[in-house]
N, C-alpha and C. Protein backbone atom coordinates (compact mmCIF):
# COMPACT_ATOMS: atom_id res chain seq x y z
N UNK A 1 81.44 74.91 106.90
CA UNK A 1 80.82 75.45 105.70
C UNK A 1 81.04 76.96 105.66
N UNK A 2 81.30 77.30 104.83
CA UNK A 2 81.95 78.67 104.17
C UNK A 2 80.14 79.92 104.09
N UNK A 3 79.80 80.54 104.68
CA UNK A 3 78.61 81.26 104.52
C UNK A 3 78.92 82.17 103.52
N UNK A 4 77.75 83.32 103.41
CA UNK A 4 77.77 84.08 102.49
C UNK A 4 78.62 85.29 103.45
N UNK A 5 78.29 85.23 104.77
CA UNK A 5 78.73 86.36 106.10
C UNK A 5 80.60 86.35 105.90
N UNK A 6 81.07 85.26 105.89
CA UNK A 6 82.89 84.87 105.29
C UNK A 6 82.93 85.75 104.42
N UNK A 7 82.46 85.62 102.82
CA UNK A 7 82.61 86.62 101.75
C UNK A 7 82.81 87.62 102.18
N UNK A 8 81.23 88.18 102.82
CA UNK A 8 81.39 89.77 102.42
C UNK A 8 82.62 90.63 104.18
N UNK A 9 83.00 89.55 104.58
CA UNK A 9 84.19 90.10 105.60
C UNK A 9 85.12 90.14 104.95
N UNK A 10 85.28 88.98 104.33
CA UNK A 10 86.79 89.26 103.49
C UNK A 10 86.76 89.93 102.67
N UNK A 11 85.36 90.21 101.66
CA UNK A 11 86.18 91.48 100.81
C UNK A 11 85.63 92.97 101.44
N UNK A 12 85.04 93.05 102.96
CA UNK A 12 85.22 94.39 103.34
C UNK A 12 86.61 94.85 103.93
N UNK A 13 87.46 93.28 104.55
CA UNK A 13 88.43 93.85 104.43
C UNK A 13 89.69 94.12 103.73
N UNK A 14 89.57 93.39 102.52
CA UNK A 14 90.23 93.78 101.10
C UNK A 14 90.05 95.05 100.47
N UNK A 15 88.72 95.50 100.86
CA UNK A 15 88.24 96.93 100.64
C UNK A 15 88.93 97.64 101.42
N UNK A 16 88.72 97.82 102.50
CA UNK A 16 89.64 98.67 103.56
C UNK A 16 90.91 98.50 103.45
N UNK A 17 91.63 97.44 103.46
CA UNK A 17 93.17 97.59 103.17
C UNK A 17 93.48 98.01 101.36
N UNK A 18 92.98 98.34 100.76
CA UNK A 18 92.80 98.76 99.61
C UNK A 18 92.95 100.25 99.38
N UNK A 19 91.59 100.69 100.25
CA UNK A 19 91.47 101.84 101.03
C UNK A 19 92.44 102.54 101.46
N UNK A 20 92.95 102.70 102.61
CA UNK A 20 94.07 102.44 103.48
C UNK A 20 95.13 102.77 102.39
N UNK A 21 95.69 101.64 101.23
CA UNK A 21 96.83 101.89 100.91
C UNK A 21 96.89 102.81 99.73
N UNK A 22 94.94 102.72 98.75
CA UNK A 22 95.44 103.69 98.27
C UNK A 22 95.43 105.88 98.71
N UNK A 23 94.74 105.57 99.69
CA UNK A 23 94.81 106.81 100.65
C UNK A 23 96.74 107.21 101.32
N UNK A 24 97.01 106.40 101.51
CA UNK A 24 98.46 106.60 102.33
C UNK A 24 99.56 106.64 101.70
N UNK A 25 99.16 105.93 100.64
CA UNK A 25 100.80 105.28 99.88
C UNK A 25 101.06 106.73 99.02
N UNK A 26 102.67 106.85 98.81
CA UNK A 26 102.84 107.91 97.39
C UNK A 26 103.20 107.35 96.32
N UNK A 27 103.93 106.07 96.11
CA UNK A 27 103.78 105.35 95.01
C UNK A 27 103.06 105.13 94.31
N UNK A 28 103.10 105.94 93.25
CA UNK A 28 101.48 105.85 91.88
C UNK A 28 101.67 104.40 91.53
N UNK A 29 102.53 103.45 91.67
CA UNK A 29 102.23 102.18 91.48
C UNK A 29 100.90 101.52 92.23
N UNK A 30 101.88 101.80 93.34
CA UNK A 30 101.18 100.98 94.75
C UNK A 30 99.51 101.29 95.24
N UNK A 31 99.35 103.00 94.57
CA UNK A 31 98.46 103.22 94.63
C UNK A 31 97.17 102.79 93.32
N UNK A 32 97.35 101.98 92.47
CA UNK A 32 96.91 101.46 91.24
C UNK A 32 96.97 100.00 91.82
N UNK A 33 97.87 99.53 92.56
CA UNK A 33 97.90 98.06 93.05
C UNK A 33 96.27 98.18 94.13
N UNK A 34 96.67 99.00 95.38
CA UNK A 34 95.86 99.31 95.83
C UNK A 34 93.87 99.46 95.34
N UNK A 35 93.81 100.16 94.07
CA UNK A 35 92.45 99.98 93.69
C UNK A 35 92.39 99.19 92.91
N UNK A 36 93.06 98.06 92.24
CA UNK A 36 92.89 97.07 91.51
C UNK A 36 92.56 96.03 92.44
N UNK A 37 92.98 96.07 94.19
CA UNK A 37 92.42 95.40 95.44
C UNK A 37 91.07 95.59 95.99
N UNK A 38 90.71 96.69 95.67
CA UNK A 38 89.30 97.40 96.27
C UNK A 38 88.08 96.63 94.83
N UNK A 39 88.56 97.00 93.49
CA UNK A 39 87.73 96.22 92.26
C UNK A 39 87.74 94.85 92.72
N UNK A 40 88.49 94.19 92.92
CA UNK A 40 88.59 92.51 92.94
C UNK A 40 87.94 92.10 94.27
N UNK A 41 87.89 93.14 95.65
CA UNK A 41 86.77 93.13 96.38
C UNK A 41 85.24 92.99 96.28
N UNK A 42 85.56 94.46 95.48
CA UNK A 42 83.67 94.42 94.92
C UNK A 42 83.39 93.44 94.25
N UNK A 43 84.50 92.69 93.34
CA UNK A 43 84.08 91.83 92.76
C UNK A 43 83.82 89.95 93.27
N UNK A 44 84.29 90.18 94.48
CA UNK A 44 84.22 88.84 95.41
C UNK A 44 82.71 89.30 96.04
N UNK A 45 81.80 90.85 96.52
CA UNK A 45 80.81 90.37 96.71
C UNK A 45 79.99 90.19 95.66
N UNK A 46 80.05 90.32 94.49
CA UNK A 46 79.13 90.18 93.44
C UNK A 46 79.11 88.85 93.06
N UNK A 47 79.86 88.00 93.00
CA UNK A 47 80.37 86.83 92.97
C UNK A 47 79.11 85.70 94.29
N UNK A 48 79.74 86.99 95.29
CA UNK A 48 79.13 85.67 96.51
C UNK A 48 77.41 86.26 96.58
N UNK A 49 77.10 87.34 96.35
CA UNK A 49 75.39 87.31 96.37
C UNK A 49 75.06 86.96 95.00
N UNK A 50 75.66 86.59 94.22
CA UNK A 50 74.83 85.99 93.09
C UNK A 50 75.13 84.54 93.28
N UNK A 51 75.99 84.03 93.93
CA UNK A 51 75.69 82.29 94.20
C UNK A 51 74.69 82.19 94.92
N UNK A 52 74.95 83.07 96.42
CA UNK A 52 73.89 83.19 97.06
C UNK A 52 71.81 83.26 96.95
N UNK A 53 72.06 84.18 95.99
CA UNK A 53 70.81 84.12 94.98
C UNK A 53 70.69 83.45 94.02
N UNK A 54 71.61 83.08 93.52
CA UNK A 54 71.48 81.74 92.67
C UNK A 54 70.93 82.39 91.04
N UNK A 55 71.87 83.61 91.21
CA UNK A 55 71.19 84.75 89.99
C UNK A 55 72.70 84.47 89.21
N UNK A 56 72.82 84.34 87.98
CA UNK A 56 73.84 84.83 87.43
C UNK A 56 74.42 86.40 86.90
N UNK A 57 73.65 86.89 87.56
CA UNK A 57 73.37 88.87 87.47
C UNK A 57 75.11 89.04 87.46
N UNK A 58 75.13 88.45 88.95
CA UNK A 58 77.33 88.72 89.79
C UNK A 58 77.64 88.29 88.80
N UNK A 59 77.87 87.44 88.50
CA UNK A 59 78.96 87.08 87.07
C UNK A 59 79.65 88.08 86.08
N UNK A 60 77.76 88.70 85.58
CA UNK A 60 78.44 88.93 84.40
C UNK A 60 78.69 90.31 84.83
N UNK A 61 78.27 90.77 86.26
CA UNK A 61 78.88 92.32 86.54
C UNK A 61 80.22 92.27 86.67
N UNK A 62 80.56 91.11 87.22
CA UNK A 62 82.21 90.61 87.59
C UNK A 62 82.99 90.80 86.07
N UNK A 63 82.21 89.96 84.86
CA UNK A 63 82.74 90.20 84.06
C UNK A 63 83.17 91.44 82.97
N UNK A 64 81.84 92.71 83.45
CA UNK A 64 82.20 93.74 83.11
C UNK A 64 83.45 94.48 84.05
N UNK A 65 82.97 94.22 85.13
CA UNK A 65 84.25 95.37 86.25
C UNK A 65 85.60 94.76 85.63
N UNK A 66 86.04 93.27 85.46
CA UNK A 66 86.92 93.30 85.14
C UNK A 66 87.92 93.65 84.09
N UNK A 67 86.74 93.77 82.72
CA UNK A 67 87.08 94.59 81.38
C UNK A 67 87.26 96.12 81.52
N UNK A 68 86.76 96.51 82.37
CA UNK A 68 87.07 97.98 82.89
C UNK A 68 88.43 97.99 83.68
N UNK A 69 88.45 96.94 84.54
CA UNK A 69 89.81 97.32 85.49
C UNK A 69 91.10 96.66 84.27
N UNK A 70 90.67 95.61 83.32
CA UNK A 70 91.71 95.80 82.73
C UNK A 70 92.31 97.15 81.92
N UNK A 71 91.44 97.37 81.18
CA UNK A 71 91.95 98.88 80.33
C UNK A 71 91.75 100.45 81.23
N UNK A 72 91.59 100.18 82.70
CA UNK A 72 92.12 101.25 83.60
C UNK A 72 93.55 100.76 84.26
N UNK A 73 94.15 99.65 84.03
CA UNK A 73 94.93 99.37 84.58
C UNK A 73 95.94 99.62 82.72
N UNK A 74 96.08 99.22 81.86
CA UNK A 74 96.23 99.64 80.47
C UNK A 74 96.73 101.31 80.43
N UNK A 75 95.87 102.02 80.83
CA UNK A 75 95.80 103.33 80.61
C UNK A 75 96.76 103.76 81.88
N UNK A 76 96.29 103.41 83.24
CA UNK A 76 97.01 103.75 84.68
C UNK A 76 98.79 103.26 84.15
N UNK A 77 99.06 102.30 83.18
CA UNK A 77 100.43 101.70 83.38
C UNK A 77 101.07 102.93 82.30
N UNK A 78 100.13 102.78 81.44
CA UNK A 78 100.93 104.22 80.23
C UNK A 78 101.02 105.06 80.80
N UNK A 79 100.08 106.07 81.66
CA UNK A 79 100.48 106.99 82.33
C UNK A 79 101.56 107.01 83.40
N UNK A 80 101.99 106.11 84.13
CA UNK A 80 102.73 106.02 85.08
C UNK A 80 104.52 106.22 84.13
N UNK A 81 104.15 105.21 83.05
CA UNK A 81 105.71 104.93 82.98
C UNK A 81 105.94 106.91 82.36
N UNK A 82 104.96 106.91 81.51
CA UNK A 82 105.35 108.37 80.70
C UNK A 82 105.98 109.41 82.01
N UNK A 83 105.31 109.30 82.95
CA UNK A 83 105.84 109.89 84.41
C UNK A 83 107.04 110.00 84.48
N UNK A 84 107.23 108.44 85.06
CA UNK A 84 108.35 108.35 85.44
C UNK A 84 109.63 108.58 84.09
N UNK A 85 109.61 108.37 83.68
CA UNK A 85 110.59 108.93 82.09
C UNK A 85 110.14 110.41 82.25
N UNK A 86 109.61 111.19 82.45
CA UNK A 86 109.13 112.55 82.49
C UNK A 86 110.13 113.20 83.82
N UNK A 87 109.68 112.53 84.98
CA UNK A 87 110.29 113.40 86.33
C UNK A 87 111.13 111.98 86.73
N UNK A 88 111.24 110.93 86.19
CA UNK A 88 112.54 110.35 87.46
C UNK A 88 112.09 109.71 88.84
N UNK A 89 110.94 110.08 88.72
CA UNK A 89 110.22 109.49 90.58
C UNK A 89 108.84 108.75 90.16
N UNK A 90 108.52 107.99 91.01
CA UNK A 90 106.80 107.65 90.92
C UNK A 90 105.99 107.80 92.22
N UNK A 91 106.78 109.34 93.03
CA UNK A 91 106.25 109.81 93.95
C UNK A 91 105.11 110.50 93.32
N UNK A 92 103.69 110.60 94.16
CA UNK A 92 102.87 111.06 93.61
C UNK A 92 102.88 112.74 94.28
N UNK A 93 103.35 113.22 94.88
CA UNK A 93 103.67 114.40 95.15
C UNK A 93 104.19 115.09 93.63
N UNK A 94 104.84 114.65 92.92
CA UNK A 94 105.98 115.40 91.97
C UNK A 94 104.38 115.58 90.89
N UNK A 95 103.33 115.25 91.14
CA UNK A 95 102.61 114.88 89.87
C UNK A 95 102.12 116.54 89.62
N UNK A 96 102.02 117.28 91.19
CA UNK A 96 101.78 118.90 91.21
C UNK A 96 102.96 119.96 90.30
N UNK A 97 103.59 119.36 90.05
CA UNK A 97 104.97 120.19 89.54
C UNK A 97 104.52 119.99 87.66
N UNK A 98 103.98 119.09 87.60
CA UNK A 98 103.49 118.98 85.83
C UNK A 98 103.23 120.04 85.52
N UNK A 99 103.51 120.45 84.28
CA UNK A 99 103.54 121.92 83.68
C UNK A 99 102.01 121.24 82.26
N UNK A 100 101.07 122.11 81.62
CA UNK A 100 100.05 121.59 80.55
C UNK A 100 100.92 122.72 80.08
């Protein structure tokens, strides 16, 4: 039988490797892959303490985070490509060289 203790390991460590990659990586992709891993974490424990509690509270927070991570992921993809058509790289180093 699957506990509630399973959940919240697996998404602390979906969190941390999330963490991890978006801390390390320079790929502004990878680093958007990365916190779209850390949201879908938080959103596996909201998920598992509201079965757990037997609250439908997790759900519908699940269902807000995910309307947010869609149109941050919307906005994160426009900005990236304008980038890359801008400088040629989707190193996130080059992002200091932007001129306003």
């Amino acid at each position: 039988m699957i506990t509630i203790g399973h959940y919240l390991v697996l998404a602390s460590f979906l969190f941390v490797v999330g963490l991890i990659g978006a801390l390390t990586r320079k790929s502004a992709i990878i680093v958007f892959l990365a916190i779209e891993l850390m949201l879908n974490s938080v959103n596996l424990v909201f998920l598992a303490l509201g079965r757990y509690f037997g609250q439908l509270d997790g759900a519908v927070f699940v269902f807000f985070i995910m309307a947010v991570s869609a149109a941050e992921a919307a906005i994160g993809v426009a900005i990236t490509v304008a980038f890359i058509r801008r400088n040629k790289t989707t190193a996130i180093d080059a992002a200091n060289l932007m001129k306003w």
